[in-house]
N, C-alpha and C. Protein backbone atom coordinates (compact mmCIF):
# COMPACT_ATOMS: atom_id res chain seq x y z
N UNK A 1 0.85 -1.17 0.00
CA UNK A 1 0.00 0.00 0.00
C UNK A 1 0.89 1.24 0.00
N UNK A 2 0.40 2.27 -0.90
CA UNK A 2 1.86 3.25 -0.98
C UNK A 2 0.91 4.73 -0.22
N UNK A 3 1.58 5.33 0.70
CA UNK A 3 1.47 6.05 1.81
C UNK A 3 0.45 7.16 1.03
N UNK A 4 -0.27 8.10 1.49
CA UNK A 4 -1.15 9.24 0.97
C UNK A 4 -0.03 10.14 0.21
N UNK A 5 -0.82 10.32 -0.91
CA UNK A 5 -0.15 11.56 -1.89
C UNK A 5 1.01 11.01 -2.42
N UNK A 6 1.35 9.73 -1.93
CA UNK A 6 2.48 9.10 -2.90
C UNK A 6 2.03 9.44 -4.14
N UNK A 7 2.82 9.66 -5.59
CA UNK A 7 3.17 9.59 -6.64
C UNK A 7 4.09 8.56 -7.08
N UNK A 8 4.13 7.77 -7.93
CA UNK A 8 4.41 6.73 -8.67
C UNK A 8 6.08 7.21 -9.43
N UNK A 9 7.08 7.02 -9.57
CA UNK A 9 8.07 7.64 -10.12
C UNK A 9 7.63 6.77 -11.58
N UNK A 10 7.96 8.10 -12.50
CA UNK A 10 8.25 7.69 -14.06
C UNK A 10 9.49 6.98 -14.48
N UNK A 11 9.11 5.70 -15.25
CA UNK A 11 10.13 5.02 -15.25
C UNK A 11 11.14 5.66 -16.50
N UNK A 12 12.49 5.88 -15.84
CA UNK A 12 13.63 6.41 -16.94
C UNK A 12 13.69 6.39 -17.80
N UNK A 13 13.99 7.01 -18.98
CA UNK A 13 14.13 7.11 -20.45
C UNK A 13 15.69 5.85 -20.95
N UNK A 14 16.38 6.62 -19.78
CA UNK A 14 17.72 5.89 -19.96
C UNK A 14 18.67 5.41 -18.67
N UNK A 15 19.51 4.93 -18.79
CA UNK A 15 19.82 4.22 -17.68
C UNK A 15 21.16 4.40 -17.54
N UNK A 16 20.96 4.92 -16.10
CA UNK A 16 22.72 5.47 -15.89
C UNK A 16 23.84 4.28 -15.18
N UNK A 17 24.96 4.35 -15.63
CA UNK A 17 25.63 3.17 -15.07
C UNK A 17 27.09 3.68 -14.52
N UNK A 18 27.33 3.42 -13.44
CA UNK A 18 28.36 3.88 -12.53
C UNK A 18 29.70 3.29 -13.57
N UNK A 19 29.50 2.04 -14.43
CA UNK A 19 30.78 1.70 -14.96
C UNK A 19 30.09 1.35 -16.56
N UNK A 20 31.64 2.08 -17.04
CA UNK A 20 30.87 1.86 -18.89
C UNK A 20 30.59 0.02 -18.81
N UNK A 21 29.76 -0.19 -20.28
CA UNK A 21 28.99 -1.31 -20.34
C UNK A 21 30.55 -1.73 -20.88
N UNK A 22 30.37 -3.55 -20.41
CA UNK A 22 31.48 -4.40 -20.86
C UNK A 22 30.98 -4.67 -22.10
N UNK A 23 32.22 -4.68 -22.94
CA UNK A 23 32.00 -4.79 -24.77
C UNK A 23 31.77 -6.70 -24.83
N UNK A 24 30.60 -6.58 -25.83
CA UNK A 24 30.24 -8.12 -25.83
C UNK A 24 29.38 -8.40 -27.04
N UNK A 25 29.55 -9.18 -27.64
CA UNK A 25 28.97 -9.89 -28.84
C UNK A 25 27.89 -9.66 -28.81
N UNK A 26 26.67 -9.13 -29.66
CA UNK A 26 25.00 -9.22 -29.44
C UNK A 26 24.56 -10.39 -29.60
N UNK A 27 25.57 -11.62 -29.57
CA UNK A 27 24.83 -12.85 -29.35
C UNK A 27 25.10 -12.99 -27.96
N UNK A 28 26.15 -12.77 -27.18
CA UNK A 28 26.16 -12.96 -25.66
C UNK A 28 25.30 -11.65 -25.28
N UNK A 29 25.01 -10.76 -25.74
CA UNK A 29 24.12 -9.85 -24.77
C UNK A 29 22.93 -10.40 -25.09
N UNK A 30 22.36 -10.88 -26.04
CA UNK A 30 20.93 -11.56 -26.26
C UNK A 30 21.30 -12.58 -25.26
N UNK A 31 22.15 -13.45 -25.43
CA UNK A 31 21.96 -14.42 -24.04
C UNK A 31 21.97 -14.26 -22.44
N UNK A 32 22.58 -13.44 -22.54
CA UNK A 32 22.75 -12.45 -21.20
C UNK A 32 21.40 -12.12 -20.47
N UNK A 33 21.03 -11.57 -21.93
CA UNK A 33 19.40 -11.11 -21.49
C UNK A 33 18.52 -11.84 -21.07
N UNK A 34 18.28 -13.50 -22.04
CA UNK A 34 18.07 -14.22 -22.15
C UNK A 34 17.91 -14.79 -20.34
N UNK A 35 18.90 -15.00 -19.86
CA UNK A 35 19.47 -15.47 -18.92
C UNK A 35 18.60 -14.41 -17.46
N UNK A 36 18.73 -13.12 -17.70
CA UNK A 36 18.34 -12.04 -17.02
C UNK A 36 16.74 -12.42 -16.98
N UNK A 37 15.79 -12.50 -18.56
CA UNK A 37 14.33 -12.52 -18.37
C UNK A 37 14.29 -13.97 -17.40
N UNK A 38 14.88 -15.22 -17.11
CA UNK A 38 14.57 -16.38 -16.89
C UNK A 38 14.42 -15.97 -15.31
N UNK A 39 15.74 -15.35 -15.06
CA UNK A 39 15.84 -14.88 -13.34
C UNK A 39 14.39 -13.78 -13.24
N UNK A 40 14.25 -13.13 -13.54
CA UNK A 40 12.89 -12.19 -13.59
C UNK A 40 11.82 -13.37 -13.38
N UNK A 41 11.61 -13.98 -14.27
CA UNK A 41 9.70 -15.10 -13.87
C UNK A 41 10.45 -15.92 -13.20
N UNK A 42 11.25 -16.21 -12.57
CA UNK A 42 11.46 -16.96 -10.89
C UNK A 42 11.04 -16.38 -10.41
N UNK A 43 11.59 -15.01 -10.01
CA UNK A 43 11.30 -14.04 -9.05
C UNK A 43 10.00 -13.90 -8.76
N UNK A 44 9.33 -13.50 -10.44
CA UNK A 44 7.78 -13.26 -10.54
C UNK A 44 6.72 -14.37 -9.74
N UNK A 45 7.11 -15.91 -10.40
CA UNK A 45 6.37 -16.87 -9.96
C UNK A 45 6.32 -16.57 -8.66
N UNK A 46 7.83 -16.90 -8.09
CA UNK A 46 7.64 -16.89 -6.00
C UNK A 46 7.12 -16.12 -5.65
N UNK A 47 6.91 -14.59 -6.24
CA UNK A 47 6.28 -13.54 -5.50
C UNK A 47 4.74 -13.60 -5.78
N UNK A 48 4.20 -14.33 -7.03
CA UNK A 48 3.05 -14.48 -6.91
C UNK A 48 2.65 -15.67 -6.15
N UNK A 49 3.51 -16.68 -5.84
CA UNK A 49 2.97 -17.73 -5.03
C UNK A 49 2.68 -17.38 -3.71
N UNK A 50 3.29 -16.39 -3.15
CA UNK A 50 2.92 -15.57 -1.94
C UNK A 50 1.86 -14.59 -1.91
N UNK A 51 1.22 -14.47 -2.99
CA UNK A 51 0.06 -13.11 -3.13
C UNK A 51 -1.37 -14.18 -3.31
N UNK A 52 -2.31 -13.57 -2.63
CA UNK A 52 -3.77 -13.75 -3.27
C UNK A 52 -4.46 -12.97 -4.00
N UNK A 53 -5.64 -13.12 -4.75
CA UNK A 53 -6.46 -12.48 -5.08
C UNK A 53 -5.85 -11.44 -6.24
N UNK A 54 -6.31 -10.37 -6.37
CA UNK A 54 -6.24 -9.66 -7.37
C UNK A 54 -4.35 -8.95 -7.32
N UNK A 55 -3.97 -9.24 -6.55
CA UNK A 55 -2.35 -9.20 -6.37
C UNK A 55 -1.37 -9.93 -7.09
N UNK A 56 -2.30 -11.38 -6.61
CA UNK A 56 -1.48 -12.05 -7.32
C UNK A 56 -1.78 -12.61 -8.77
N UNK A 57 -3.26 -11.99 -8.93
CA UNK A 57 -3.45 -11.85 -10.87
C UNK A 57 -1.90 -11.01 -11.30
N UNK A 58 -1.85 -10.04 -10.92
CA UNK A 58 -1.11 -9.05 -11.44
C UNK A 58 0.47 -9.22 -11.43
N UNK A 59 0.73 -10.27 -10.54
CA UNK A 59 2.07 -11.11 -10.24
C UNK A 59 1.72 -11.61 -11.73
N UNK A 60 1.25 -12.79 -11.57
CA UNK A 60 1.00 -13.10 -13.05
C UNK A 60 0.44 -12.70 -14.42
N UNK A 61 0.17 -11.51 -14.26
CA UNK A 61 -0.02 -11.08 -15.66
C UNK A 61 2.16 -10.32 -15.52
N UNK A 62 2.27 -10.61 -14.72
CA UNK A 62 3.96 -10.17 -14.90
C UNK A 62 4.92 -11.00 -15.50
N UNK A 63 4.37 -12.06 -15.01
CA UNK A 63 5.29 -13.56 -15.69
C UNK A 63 4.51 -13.90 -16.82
N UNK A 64 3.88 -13.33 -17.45
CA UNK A 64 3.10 -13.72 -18.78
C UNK A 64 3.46 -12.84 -19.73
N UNK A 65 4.10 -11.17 -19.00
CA UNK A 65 4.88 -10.53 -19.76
C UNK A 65 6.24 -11.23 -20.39
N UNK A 66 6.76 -11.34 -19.27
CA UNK A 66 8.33 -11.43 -19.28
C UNK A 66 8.11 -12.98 -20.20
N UNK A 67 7.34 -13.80 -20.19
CA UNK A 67 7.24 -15.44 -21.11
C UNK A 67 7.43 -14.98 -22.47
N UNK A 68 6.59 -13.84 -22.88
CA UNK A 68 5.94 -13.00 -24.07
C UNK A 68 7.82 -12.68 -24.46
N UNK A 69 7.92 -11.32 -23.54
CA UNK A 69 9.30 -11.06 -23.75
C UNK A 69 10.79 -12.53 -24.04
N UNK A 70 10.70 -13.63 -23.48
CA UNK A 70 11.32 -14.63 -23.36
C UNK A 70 11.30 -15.43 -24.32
N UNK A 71 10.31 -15.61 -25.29
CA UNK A 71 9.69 -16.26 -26.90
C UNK A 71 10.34 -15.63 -27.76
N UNK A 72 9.86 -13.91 -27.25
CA UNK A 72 10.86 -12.89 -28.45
C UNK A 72 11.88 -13.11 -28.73
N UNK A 73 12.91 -12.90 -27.68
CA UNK A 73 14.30 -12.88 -27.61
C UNK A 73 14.85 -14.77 -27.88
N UNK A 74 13.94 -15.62 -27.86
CA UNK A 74 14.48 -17.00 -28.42
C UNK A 74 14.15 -16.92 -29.57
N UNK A 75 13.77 -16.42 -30.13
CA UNK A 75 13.22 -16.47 -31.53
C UNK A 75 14.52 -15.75 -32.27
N UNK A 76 14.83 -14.19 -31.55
CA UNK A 76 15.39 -13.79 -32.31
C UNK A 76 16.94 -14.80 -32.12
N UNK A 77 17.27 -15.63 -31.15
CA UNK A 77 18.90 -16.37 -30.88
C UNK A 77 18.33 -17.24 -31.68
N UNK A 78 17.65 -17.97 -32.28
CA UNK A 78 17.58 -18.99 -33.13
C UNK A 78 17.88 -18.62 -34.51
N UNK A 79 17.33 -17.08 -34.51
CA UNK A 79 17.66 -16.56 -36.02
C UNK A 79 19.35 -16.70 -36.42
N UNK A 80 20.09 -15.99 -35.30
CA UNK A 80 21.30 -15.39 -35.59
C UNK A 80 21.69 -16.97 -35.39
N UNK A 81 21.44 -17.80 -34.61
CA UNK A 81 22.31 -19.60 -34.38
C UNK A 81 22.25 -20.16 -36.15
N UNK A 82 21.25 -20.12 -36.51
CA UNK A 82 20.69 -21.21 -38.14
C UNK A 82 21.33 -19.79 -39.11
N UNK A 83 22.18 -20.21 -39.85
CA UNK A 83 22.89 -19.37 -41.39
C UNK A 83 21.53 -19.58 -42.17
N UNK A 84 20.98 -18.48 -42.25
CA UNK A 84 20.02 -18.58 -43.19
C UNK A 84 20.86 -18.22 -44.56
């Protein structure tokens, strides 16, 4: 429950990083990522296995994102794996 007159922060345009990004193949950063969405719907599942009711719809309409997002990004590593 977020306190009276809370406001919601807008999520960043861009993302600041205390250390430049390590240089890496866009097939290891697709896997990277890859690797990153899988840790995300763990997270998602356990935290919805702890929620009821309309909470934990919304847990899971989170891990139904990130599945969505997780199809994408295999789709696109299958492209760049097969020499078309």
């Amino acid at each position: 429950m977020r306190p009276e007159g809370h406001t919601p922060k807008a999520p960043s345009a861009t993302v600041s990083l205390k250390h430049p990004p390590i240089s890496q193949s866009h097939e290891d950063a697709l896997v990277n990522a890859s690797s990153i969405l899988d840790s995300a719907a763990a997270t998602a599942y356990e935290n919805a296995d702890n929620l009821t009711g309309a909470n934990r719809k919304v847990a899971m309409g989170i891990v139904h994102l990130i599945e969505l997002a997780q199809r994408k990004l295999d789709s696109v590593i299958e492209e760049i794996a097969v020499p078309g």
